[in-house]
Protein backbone atom coordinates (compact mmCIF):
# COMPACT_ATOMS: atom_id res chain seq x y z
CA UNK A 1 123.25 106.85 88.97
CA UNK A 2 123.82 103.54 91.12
CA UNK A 3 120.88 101.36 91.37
CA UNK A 4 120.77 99.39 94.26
CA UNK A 5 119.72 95.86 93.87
CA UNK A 6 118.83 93.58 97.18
CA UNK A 7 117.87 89.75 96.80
CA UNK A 8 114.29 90.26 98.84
CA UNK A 9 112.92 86.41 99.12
CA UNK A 10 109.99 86.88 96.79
CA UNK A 11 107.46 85.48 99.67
CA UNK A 12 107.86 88.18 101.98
CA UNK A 13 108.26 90.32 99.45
CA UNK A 14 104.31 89.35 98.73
CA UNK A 15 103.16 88.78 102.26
CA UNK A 16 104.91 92.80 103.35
CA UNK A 17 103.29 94.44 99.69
CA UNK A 18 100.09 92.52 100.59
CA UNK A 19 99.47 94.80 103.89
CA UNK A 20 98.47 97.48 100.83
CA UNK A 21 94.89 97.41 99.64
CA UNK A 22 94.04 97.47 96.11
CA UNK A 23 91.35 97.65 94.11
CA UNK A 24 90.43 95.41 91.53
CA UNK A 25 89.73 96.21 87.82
CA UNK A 26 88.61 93.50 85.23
CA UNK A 27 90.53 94.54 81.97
CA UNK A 28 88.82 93.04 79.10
CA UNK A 29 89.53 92.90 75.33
CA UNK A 30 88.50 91.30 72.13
CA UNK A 31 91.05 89.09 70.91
CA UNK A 32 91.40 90.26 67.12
CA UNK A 33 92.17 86.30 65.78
CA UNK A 34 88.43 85.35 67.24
CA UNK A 35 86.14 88.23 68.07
CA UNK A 36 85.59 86.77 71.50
CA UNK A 37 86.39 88.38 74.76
CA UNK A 38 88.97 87.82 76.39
CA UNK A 39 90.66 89.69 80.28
CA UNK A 40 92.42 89.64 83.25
CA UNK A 41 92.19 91.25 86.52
CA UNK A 42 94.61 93.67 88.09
CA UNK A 43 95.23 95.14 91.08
CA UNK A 44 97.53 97.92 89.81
CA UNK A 45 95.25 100.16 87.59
CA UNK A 46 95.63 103.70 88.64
CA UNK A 47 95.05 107.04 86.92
CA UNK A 48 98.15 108.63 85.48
CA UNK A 49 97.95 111.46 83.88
CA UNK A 50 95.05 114.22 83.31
CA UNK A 51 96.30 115.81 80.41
CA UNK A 52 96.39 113.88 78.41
CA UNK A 53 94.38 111.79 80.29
CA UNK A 54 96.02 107.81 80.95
CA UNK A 55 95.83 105.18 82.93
CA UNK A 56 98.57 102.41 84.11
CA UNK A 57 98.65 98.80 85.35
CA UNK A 58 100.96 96.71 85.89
CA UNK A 59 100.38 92.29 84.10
CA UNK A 60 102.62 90.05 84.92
CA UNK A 61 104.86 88.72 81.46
CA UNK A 62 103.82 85.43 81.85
CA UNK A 63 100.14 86.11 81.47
CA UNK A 64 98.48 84.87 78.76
CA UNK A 65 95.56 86.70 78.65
CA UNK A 66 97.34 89.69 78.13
CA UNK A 67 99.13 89.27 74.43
CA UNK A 68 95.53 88.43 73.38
CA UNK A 69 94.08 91.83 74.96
CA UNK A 70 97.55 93.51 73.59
CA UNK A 71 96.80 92.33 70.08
CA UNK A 72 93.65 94.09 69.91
CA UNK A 73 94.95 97.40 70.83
CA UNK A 74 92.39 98.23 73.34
CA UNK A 75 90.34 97.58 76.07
CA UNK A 76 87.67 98.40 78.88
CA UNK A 77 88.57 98.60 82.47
CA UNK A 78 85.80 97.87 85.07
CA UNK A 79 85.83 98.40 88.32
CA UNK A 80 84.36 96.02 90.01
CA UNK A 81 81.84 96.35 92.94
CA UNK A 82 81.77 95.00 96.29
CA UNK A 83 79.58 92.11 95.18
CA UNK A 84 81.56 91.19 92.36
CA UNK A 85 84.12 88.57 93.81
CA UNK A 86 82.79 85.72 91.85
CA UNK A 87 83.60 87.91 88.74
CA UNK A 88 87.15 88.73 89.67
CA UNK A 89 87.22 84.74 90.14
CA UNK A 90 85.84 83.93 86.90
CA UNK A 91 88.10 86.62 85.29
CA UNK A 92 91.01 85.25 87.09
CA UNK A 93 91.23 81.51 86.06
CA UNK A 94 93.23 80.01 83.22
CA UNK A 95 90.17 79.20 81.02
CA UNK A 96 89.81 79.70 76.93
CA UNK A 97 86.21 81.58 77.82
CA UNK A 98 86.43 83.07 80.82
CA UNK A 99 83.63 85.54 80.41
CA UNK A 100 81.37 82.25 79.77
CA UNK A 101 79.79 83.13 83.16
CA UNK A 102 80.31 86.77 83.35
CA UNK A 103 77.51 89.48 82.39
CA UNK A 104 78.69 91.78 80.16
CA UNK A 105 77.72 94.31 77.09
CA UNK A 106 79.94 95.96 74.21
CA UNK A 107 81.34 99.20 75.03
CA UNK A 108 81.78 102.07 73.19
CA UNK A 109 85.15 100.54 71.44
CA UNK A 110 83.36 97.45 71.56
CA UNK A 111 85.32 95.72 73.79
CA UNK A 112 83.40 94.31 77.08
CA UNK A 113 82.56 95.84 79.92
CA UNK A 114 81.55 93.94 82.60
CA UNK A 115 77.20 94.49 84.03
CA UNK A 116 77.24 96.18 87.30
CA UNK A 117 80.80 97.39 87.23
CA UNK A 118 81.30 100.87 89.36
CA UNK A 119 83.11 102.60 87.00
CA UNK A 120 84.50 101.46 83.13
CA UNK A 121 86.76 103.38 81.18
CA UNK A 122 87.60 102.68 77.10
CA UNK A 123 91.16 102.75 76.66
CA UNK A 124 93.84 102.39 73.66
CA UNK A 125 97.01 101.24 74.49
CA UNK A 126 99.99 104.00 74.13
CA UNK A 127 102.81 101.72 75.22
CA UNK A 128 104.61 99.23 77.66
CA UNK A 129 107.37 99.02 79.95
CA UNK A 130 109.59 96.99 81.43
CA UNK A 131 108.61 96.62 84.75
CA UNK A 132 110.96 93.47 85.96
CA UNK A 133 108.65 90.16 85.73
CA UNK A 134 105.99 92.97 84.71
CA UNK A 135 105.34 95.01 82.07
CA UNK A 136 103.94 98.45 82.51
CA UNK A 137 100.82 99.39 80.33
CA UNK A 138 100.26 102.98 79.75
CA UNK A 139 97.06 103.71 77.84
CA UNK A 140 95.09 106.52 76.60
CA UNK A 141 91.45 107.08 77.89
CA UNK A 142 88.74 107.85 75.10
CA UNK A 143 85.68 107.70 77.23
CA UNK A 144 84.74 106.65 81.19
CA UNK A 145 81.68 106.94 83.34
CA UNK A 146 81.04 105.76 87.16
CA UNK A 147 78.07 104.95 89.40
CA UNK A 148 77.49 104.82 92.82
CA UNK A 149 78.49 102.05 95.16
CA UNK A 150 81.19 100.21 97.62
CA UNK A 151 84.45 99.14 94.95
CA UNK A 152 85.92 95.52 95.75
CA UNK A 153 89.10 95.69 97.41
CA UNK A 154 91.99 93.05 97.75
CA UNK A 155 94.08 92.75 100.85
CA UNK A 156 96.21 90.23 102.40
CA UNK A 157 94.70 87.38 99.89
CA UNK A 158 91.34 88.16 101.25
CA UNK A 159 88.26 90.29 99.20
CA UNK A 160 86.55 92.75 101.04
CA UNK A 161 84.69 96.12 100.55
CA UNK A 162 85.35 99.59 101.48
CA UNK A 163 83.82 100.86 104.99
CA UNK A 164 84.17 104.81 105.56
CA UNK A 165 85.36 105.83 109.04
CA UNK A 166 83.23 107.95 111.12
CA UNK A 167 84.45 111.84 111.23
CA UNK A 168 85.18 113.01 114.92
């Protein structure tokens, strides 16, 4: 099979992909070296598979948030809410504690999950892939639970919520 390569220019590449909405998921871990938290955020998390039941996302290799989530072997995705930009912020910035001004409890695998999240799933990592300049995470999903409420969605560098469209 021929794979066909193309030299896209990486900023349109962005500002064309961008026109897709995402939703945005803090991934959080404890770093086994410290016991502390530690996350990212991606927009990439997606259900995979129902049986067995996984989850994917895509981090970018450079991160270095991930290797210390990684080396744990697990984490909690939450799903942010509408009103959670500042989290996602927080979450986002190259800091040593960046849940220093995030709310958050233990979950079930003891890993945290952010206060006020829509949804949070535990998960234990199965595997990665090679995704290009990402890897592909595929993990395994050990327990999950959801409330009500508008997710926070990412478009065009912008946050924003979800609005339902009248049925005609």
């Amino acid at each position: 099979m021929t794979v066909m390569q193309h030299d896209v220019p990486g900023r349109h590449y962005r500002d064309v992909m961008g026109h897709l909405p995402t939703g945005v998921v803090a991934v959080g871990g404890l770093d086994p070296r410290t016991g502390r938290p530690v996350g990212l955020v991606v927009g990439t998390f997606q259900s995979l598979s129902l049986k067995p039941a996984l989850v994917s996302f895509s981090v970018a290799r450079t991160s270095g948030s991930w290797p210390r989530v990684r080396a744990g072997g697990r984490f909690t995705a939450s799903v942010l809410s509408a009103r959670q930009h500042r989290v996602c912020r927080a979450l986002s910035r190259k800091a040593e504690d960046k849940f220093a001004a995030v709310d958050w409890t233990a979950s079930g695998n003891g890993c945290p999950r952010i206060t006020g999240a829509l949804a949070w799933i535990d998960c234990e990592i199965r595997e990665e892939l090679d995704g290009g300049d990402h890897l592909i995470v595929i993990a395994s999903v050990g327990d999950l639970a959801a409330e009500p409420g508008e997710p926070l969605v990412f478009h065009q560098g912008r946050f924003g919520g979800y609005r339902e469209i009248g049925t005609a």
